[in-house]
N, C-alpha and C. Protein backbone atom coordinates (compact mmCIF):
# COMPACT_ATOMS: atom_id res chain seq x y z
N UNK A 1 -6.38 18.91 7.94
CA UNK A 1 -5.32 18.28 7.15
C UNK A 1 -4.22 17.79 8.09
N UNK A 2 -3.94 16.62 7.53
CA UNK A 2 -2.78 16.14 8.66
C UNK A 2 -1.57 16.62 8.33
N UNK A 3 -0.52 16.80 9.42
CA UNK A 3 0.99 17.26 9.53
C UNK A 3 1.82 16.22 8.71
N UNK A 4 2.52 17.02 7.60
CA UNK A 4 3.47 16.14 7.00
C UNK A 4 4.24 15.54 7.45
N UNK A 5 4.87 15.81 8.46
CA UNK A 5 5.89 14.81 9.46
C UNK A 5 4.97 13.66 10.30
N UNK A 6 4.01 13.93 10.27
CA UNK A 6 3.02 12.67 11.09
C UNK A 6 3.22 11.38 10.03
N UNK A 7 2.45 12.41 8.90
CA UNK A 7 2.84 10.99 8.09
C UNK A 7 3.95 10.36 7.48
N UNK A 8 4.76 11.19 7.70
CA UNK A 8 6.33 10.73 7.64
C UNK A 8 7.08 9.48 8.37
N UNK A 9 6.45 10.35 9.60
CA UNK A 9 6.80 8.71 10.67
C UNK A 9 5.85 8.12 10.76
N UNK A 10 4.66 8.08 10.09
CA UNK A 10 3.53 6.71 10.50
C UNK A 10 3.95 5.36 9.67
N UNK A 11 4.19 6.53 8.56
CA UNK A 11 5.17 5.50 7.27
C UNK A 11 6.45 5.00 7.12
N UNK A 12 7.39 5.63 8.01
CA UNK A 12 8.67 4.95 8.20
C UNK A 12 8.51 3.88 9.37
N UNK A 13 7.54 3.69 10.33
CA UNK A 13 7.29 3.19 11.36
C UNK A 13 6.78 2.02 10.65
N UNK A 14 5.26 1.97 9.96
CA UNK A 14 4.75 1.04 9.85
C UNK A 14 5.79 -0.16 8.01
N UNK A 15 6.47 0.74 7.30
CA UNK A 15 7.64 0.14 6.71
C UNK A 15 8.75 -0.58 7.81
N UNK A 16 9.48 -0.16 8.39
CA UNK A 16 10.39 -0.89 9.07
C UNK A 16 9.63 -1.86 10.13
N UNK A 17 8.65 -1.72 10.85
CA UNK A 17 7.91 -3.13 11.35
C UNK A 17 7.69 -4.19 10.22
N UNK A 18 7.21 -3.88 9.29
CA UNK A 18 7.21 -5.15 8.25
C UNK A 18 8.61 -5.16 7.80
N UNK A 19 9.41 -4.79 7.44
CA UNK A 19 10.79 -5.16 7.23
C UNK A 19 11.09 -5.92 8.25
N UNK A 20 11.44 -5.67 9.55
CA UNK A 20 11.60 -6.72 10.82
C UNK A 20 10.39 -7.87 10.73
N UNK A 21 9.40 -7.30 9.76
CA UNK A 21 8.52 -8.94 10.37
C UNK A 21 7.80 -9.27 11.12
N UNK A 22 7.38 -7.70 11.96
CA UNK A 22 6.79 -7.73 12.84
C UNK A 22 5.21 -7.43 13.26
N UNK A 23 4.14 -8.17 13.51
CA UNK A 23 2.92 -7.55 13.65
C UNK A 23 2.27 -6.32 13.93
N UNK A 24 1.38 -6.00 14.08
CA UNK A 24 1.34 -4.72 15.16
C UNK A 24 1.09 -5.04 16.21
N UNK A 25 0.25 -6.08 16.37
CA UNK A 25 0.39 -6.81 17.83
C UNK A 25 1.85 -7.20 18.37
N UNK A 26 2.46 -7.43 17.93
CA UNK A 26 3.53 -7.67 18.68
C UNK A 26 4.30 -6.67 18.78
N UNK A 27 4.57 -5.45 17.70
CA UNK A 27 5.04 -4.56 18.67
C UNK A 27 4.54 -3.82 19.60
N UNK A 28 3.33 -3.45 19.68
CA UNK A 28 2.50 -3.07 20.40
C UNK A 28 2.99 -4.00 22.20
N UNK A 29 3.18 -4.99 22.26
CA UNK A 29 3.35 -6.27 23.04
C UNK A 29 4.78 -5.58 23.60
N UNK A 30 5.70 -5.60 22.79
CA UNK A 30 6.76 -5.16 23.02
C UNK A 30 7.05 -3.73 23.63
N UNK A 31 6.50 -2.46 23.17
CA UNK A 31 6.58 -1.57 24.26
C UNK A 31 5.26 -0.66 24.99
N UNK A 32 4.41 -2.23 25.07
CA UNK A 32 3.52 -1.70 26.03
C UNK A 32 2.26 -0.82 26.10
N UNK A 33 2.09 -0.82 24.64
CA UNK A 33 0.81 -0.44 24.21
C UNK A 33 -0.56 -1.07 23.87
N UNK A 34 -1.45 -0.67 23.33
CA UNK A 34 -2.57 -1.10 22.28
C UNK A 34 -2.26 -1.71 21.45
N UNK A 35 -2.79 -2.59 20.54
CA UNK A 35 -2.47 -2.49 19.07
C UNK A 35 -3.30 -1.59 18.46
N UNK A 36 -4.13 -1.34 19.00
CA UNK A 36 -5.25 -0.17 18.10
C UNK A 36 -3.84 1.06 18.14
N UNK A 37 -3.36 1.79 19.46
CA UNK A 37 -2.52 2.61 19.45
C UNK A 37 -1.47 2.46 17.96
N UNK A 38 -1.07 1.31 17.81
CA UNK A 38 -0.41 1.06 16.75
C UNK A 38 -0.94 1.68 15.26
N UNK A 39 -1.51 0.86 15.63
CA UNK A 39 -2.73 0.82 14.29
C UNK A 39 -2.90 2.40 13.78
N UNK A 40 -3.49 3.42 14.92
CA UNK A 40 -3.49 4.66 14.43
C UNK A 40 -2.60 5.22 14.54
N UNK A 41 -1.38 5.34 15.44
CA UNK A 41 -0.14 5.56 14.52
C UNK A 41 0.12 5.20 13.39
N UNK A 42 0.41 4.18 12.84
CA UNK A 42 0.65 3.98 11.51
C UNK A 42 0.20 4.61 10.55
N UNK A 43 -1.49 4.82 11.08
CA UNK A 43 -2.02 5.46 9.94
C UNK A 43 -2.33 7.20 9.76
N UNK A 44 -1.46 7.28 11.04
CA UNK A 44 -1.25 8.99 11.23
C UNK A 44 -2.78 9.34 11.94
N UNK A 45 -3.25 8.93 12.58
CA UNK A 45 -4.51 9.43 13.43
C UNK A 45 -4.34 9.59 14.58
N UNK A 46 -3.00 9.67 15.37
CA UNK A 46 -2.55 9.60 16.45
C UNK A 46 -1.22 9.86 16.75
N UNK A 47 -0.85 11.18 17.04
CA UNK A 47 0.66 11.49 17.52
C UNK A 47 0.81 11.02 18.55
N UNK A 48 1.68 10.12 18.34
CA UNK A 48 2.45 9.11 19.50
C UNK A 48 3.57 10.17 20.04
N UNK A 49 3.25 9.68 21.67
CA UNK A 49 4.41 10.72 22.60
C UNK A 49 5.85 10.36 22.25
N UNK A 50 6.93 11.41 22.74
CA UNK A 50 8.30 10.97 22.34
C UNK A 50 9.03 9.73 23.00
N UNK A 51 8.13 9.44 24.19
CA UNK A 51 8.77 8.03 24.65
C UNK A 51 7.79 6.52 24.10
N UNK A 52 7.00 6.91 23.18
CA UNK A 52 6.78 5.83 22.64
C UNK A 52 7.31 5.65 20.90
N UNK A 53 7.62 6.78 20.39
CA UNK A 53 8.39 6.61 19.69
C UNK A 53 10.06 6.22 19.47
N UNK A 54 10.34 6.65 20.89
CA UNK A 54 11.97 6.26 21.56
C UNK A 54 12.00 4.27 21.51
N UNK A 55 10.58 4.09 22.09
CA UNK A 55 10.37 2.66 22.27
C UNK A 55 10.01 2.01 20.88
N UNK A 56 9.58 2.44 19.87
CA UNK A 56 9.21 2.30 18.71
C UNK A 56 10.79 1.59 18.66
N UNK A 57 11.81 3.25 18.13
CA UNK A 57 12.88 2.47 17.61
C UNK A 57 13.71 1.78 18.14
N UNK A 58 13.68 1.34 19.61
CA UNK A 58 14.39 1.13 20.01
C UNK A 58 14.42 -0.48 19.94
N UNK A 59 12.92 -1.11 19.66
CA UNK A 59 12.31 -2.44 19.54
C UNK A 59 12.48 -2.71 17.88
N UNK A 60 12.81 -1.51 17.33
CA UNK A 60 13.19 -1.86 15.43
C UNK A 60 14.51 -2.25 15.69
N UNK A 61 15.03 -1.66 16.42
CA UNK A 61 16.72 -1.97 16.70
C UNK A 61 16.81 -0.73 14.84
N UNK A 62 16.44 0.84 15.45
CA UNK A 62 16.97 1.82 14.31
C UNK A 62 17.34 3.12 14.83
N UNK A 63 18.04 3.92 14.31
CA UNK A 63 17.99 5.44 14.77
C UNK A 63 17.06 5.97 15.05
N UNK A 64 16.90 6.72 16.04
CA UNK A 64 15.60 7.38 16.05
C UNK A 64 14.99 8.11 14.73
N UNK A 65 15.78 9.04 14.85
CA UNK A 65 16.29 10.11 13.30
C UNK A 65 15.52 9.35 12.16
N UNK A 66 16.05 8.30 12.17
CA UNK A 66 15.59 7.54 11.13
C UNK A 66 13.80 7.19 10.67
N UNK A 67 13.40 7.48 11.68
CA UNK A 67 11.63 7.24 11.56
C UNK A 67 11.01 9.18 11.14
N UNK A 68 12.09 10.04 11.59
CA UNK A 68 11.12 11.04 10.77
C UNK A 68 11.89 11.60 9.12
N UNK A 69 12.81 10.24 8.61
CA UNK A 69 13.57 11.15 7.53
C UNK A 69 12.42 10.75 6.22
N UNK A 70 12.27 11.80 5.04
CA UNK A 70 11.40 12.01 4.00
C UNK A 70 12.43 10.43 3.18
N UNK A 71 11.38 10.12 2.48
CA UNK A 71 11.84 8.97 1.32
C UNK A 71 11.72 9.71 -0.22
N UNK A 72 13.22 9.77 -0.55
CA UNK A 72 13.00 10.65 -1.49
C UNK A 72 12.09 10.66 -2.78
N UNK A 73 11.64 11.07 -3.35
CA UNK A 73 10.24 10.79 -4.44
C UNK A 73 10.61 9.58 -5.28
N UNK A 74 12.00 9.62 -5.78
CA UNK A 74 12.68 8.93 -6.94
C UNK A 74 12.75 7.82 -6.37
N UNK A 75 12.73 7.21 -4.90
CA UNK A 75 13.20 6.21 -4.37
C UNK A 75 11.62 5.03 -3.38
N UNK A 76 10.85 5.99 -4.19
CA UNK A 76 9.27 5.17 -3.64
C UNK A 76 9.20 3.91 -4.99
């Protein structure tokens, strides 16, 4: 079973890239990864290290904080 915080941030990650507009190829492009790497991040099959999540938000232009906070039930 996967870790609830994995999918916490696979889902705040792969939400705020489409809010910015952004592919997975291209962020991927941007700090230097795969897009497959992307790809299974997003979909929680892959805990991404803390400096690629640093690079995550840092290419959203967001808090870090902000990629592992819960979306409250009422607000999906």
């Amino acid at each position: 079973m996967r870790d609830t915080r994995l999918n916490i941030l696979a889902s705040n990650i792969r939400a705020e890239r489409v809010r910015k507009n952004l592919s997975q190829n291209k962020l991927a492009e941007l700090i230097d990864v795969s897009e497959n790497t992307i790809r299974k991040i997003e979909k929680g099959n892959q805990t991404p290290s803390a400096f690629i999540v640093y690079d995550i938000a840092t290419v959203l232009n967001i808090p870090l904080d902000d990629l592992y906070k819960a979306v409250p039930k009422n607000k999906v």
